[in-house]
C-alpha atoms as a PDB file:
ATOM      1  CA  UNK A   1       3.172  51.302  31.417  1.00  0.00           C
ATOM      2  CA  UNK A   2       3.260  47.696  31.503  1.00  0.00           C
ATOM      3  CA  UNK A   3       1.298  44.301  32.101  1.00  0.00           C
ATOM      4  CA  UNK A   4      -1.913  45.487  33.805  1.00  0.00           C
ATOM      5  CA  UNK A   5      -0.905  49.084  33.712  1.00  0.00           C
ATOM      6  CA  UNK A   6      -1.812  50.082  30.340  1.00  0.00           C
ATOM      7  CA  UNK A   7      -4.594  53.013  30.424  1.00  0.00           C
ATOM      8  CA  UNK A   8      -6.247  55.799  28.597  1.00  0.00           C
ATOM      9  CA  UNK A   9      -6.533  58.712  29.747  1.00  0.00           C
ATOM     10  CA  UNK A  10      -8.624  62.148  28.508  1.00  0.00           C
ATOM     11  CA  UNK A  11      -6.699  65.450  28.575  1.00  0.00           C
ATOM     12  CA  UNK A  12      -8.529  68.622  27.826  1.00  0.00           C
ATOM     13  CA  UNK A  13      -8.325  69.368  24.051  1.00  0.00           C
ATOM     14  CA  UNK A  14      -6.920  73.538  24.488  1.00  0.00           C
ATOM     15  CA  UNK A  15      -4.418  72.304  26.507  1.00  0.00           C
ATOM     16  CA  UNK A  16      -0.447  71.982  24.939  1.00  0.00           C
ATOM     17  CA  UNK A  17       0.878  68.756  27.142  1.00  0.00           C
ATOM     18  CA  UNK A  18       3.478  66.190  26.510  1.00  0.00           C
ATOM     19  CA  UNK A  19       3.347  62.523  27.917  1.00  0.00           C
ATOM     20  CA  UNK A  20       6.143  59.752  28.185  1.00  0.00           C
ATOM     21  CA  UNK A  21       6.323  56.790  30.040  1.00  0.00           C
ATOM     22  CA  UNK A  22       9.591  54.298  30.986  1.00  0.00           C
ATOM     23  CA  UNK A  23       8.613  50.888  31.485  1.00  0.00           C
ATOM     24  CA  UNK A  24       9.870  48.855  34.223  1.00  0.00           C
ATOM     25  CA  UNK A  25      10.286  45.319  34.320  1.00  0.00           C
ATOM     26  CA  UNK A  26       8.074  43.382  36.403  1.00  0.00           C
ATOM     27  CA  UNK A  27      10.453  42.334  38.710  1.00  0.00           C
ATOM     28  CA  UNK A  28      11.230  45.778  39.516  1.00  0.00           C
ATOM     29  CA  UNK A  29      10.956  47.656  42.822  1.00  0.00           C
ATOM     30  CA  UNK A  30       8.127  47.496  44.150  1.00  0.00           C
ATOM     31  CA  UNK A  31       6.390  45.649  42.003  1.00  0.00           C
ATOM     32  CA  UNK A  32       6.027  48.507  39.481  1.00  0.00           C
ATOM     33  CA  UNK A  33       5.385  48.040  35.700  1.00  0.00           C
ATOM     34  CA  UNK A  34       6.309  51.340  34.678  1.00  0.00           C
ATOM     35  CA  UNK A  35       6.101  55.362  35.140  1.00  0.00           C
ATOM     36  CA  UNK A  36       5.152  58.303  33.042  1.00  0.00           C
ATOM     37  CA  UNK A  37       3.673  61.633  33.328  1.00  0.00           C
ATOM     38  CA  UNK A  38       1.961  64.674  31.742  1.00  0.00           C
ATOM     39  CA  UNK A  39       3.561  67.863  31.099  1.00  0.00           C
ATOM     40  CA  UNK A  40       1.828  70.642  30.603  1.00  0.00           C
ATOM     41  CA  UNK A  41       3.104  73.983  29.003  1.00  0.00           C
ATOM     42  CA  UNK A  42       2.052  77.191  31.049  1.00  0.00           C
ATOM     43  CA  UNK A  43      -0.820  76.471  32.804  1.00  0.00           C
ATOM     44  CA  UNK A  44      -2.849  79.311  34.493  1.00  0.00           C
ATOM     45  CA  UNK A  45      -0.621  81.163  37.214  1.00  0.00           C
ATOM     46  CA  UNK A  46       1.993  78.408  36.694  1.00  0.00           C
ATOM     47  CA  UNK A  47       4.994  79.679  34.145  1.00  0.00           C
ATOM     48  CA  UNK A  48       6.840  77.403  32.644  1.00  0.00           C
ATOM     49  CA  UNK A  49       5.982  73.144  33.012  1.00  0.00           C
ATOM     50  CA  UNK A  50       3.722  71.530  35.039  1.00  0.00           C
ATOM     51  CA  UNK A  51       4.158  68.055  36.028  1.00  0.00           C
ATOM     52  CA  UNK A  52       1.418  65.181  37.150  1.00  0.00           C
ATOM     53  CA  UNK A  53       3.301  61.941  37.559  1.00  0.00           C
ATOM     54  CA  UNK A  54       2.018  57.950  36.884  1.00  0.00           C
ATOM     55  CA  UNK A  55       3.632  54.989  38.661  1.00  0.00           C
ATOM     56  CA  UNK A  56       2.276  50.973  38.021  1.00  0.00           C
ATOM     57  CA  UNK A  57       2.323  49.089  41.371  1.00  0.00           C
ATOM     58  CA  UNK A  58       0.734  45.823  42.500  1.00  0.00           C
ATOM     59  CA  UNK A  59      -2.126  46.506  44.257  1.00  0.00           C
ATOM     60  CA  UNK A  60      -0.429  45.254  47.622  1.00  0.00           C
ATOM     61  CA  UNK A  61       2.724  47.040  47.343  1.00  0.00           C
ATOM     62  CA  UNK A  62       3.268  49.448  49.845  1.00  0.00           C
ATOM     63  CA  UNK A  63       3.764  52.378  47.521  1.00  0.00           C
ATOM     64  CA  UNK A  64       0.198  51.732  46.749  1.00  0.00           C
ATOM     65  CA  UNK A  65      -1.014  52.474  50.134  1.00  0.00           C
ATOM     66  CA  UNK A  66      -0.889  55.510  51.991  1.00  0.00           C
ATOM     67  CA  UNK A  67      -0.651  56.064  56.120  1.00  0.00           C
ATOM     68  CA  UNK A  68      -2.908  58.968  56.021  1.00  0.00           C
ATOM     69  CA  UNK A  69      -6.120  57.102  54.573  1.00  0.00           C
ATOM     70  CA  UNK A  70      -7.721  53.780  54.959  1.00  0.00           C
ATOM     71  CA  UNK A  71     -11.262  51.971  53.467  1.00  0.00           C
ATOM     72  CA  UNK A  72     -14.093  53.011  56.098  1.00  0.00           C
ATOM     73  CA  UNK A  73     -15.940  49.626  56.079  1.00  0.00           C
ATOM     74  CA  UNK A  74     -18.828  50.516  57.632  1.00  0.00           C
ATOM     75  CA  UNK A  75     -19.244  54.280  55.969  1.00  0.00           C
ATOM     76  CA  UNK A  76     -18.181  52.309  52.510  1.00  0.00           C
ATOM     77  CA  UNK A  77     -15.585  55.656  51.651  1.00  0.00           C
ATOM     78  CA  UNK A  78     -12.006  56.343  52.471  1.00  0.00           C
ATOM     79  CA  UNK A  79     -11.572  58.461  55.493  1.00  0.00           C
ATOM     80  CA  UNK A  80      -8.827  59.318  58.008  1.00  0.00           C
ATOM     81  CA  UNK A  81      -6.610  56.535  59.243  1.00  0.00           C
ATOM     82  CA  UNK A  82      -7.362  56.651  62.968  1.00  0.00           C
ATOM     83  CA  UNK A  83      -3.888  54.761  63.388  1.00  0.00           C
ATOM     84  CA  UNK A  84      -1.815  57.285  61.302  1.00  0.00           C
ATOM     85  CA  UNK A  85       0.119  60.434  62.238  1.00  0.00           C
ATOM     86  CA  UNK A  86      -2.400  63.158  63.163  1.00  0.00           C
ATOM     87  CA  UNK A  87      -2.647  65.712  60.417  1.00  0.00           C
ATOM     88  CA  UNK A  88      -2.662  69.268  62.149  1.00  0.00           C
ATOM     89  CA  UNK A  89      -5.734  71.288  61.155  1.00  0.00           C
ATOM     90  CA  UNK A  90      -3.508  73.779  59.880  1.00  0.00           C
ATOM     91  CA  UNK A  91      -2.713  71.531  56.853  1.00  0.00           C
ATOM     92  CA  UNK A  92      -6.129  71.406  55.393  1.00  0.00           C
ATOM     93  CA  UNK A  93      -5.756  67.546  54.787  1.00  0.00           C
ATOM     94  CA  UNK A  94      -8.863  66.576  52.089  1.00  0.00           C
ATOM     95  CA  UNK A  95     -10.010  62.997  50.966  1.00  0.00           C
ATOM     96  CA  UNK A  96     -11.507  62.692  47.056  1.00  0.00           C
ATOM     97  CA  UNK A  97     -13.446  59.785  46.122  1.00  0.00           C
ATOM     98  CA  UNK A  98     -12.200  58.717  42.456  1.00  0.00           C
ATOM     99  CA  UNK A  99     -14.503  56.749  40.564  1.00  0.00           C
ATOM    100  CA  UNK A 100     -13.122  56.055  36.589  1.00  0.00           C
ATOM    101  CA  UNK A 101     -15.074  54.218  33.993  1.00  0.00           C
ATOM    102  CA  UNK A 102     -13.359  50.644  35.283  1.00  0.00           C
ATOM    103  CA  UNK A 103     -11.908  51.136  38.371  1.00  0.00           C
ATOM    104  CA  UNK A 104     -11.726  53.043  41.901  1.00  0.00           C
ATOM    105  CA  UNK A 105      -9.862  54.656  44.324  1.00  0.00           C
ATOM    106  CA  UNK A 106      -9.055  57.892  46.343  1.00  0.00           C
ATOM    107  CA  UNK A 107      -7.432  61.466  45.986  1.00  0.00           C
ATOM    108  CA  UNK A 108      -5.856  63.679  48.682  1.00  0.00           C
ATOM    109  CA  UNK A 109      -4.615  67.324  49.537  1.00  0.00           C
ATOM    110  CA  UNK A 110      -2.840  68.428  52.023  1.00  0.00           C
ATOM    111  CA  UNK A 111      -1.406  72.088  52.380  1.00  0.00           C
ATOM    112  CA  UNK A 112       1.892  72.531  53.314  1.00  0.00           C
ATOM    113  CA  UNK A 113       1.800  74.804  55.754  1.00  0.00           C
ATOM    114  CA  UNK A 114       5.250  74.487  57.838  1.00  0.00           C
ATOM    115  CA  UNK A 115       7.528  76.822  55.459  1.00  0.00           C
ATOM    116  CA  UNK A 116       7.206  80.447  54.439  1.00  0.00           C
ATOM    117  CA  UNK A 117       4.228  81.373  53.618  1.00  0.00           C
ATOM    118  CA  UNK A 118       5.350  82.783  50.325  1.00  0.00           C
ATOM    119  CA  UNK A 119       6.527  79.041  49.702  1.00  0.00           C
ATOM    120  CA  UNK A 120       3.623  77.560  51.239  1.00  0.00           C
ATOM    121  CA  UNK A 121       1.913  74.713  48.656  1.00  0.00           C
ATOM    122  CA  UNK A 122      -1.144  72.510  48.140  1.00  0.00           C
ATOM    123  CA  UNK A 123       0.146  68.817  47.218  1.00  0.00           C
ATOM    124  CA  UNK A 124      -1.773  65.847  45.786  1.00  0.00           C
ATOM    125  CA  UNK A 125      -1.462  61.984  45.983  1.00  0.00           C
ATOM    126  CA  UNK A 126      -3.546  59.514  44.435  1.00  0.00           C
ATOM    127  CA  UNK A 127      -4.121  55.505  43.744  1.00  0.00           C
ATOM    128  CA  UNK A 128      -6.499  54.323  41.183  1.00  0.00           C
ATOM    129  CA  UNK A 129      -7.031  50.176  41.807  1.00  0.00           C
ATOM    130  CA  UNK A 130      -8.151  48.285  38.900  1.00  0.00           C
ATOM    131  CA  UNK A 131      -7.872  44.217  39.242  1.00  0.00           C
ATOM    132  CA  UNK A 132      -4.064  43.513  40.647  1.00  0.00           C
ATOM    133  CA  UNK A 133      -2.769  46.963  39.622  1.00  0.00           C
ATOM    134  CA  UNK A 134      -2.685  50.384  41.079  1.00  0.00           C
ATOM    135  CA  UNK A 135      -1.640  53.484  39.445  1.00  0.00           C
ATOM    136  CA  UNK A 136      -0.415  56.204  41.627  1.00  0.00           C
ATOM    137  CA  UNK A 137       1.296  59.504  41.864  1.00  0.00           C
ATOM    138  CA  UNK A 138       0.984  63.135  42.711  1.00  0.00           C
ATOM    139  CA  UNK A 139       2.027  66.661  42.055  1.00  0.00           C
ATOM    140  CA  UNK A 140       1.912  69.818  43.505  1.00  0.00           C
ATOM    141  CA  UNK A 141      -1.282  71.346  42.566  1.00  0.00           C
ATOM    142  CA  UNK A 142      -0.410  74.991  43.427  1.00  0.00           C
ATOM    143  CA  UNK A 143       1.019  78.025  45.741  1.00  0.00           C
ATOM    144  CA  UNK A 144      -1.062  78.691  48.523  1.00  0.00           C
ATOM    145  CA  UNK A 145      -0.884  82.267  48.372  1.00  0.00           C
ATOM    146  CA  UNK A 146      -1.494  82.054  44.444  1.00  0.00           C
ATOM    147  CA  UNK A 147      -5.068  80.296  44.820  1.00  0.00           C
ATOM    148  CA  UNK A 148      -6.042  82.641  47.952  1.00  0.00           C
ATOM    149  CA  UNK A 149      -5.817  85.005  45.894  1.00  0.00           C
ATOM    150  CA  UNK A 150      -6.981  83.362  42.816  1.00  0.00           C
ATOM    151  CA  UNK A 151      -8.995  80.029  43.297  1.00  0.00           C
ATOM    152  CA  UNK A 152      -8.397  78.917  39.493  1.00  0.00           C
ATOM    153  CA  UNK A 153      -5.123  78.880  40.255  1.00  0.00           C
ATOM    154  CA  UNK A 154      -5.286  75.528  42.684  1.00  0.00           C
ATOM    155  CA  UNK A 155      -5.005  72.406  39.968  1.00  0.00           C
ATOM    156  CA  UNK A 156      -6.996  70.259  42.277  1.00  0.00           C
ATOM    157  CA  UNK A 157     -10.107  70.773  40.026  1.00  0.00           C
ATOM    158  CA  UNK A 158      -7.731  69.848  36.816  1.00  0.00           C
ATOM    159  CA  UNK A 159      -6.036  66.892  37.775  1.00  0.00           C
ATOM    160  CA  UNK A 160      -9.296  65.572  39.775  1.00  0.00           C
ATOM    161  CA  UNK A 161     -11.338  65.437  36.077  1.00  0.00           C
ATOM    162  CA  UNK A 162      -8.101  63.474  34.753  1.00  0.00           C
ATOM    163  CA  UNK A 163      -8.010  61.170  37.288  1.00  0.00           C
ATOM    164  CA  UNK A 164     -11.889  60.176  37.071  1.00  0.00           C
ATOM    165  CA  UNK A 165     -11.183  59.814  32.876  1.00  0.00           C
ATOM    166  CA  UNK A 166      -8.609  57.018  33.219  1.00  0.00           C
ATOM    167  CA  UNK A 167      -9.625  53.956  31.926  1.00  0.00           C
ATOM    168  CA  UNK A 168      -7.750  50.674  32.070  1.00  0.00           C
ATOM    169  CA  UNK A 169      -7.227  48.956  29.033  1.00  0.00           C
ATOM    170  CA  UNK A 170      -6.846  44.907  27.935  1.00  0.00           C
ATOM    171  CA  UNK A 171      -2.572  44.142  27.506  1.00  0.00           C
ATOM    172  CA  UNK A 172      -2.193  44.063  24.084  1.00  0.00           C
ATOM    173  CA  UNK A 173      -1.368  41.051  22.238  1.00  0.00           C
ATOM    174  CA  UNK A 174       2.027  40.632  21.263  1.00  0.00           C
ATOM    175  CA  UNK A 175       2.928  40.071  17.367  1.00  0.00           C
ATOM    176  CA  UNK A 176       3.290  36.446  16.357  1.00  0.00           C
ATOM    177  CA  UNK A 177       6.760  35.661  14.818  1.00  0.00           C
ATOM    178  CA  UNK A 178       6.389  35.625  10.725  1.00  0.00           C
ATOM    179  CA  UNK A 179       7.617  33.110   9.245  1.00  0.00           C
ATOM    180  CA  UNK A 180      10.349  34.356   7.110  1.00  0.00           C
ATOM    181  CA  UNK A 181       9.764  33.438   2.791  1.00  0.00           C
ATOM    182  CA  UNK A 182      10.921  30.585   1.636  1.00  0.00           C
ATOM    183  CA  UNK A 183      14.463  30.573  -0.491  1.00  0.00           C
END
């Protein structure tokens, strides 16, 4: 996904999935170096496609950050931001630790509990920091109803495991020019 941003990332092997990516240039908004995300075909009490998205940011952009959540110092986790809106209890806000083989960051849920309750969804963001770079994104990890009723149902779980697998990888090196043959 770009300078910095290039990753690797384990997806269980039973699962059918698709994964793309459209590189920004550096100078983009934000500071991004690209986007992708993973598709995946059908997943349990989800028909059709499921989507988790990817988006390279510097570190410091603000896309990177996120109101809800700041670095405790002194309990050395992420918790609540004390200066951000107030979450109502009713929206079953959560904070994940994420930990990957090279770098760090945090997860959260939060339930979306101000529609019909029929429409009524879990949702995820994320931001993994590695060096200058931060990938970031979220999805909707399921229908509240849907994992009441059925707790395999709530992708929290699933996305959590690919999130702790990422693993940022060197740039690659580009090509040198070849010389062409002489005539």
């Amino acid at each position: 996904m770009g300078q910095g941003c290039r990753i690797k990332i384990d997806l269980p092997a039973k699962e059918r999935y698709g994964f793309n990516y459209a590189e920004i240039p550096e100078a983009g908004p934000f500071g991004a170096g690209g986007n992708g995300g993973i598709s995946v075909i059908n997943p349990p009490y989800w028909p059709g496609y499921w989507h988790l998205q990817f988006t390279c940011y510097s570190k410091d952009a603000e896309l990177a950050k996120d109101d809800l959540i700041v670095w405790g110092e002194a309990a050395e986790r992420w918790i609540p931001n004390p200066d951000g809106w107030p979450v109502p209890p009713a929206m079953r806000f959560t904070i994940y630790e994420v930990k990957t083989p090279n770098a760090s960051g945090w997860a959260h849920t939060t339930d979306d509990t101000a529609v019909a309750e029929e429409r009524a969804e879990r949702r995820l963001r994320y931001c993994i920091y590695h060096d200058e770079r931060a990938i970031c994104g979220g999805s909707t990890v399921g229908n509240l109803l849907t994992i009441t009723r059925h707790p395999q149902a709530d992708r929290t779980p699933y996305v959590l495991e690919i999130l702790r697998s990422i693993e940022f990888l060197d740039d690659a090196l580009s090509e040198p020019a070849k010389n062409p043959p002489p005539q």
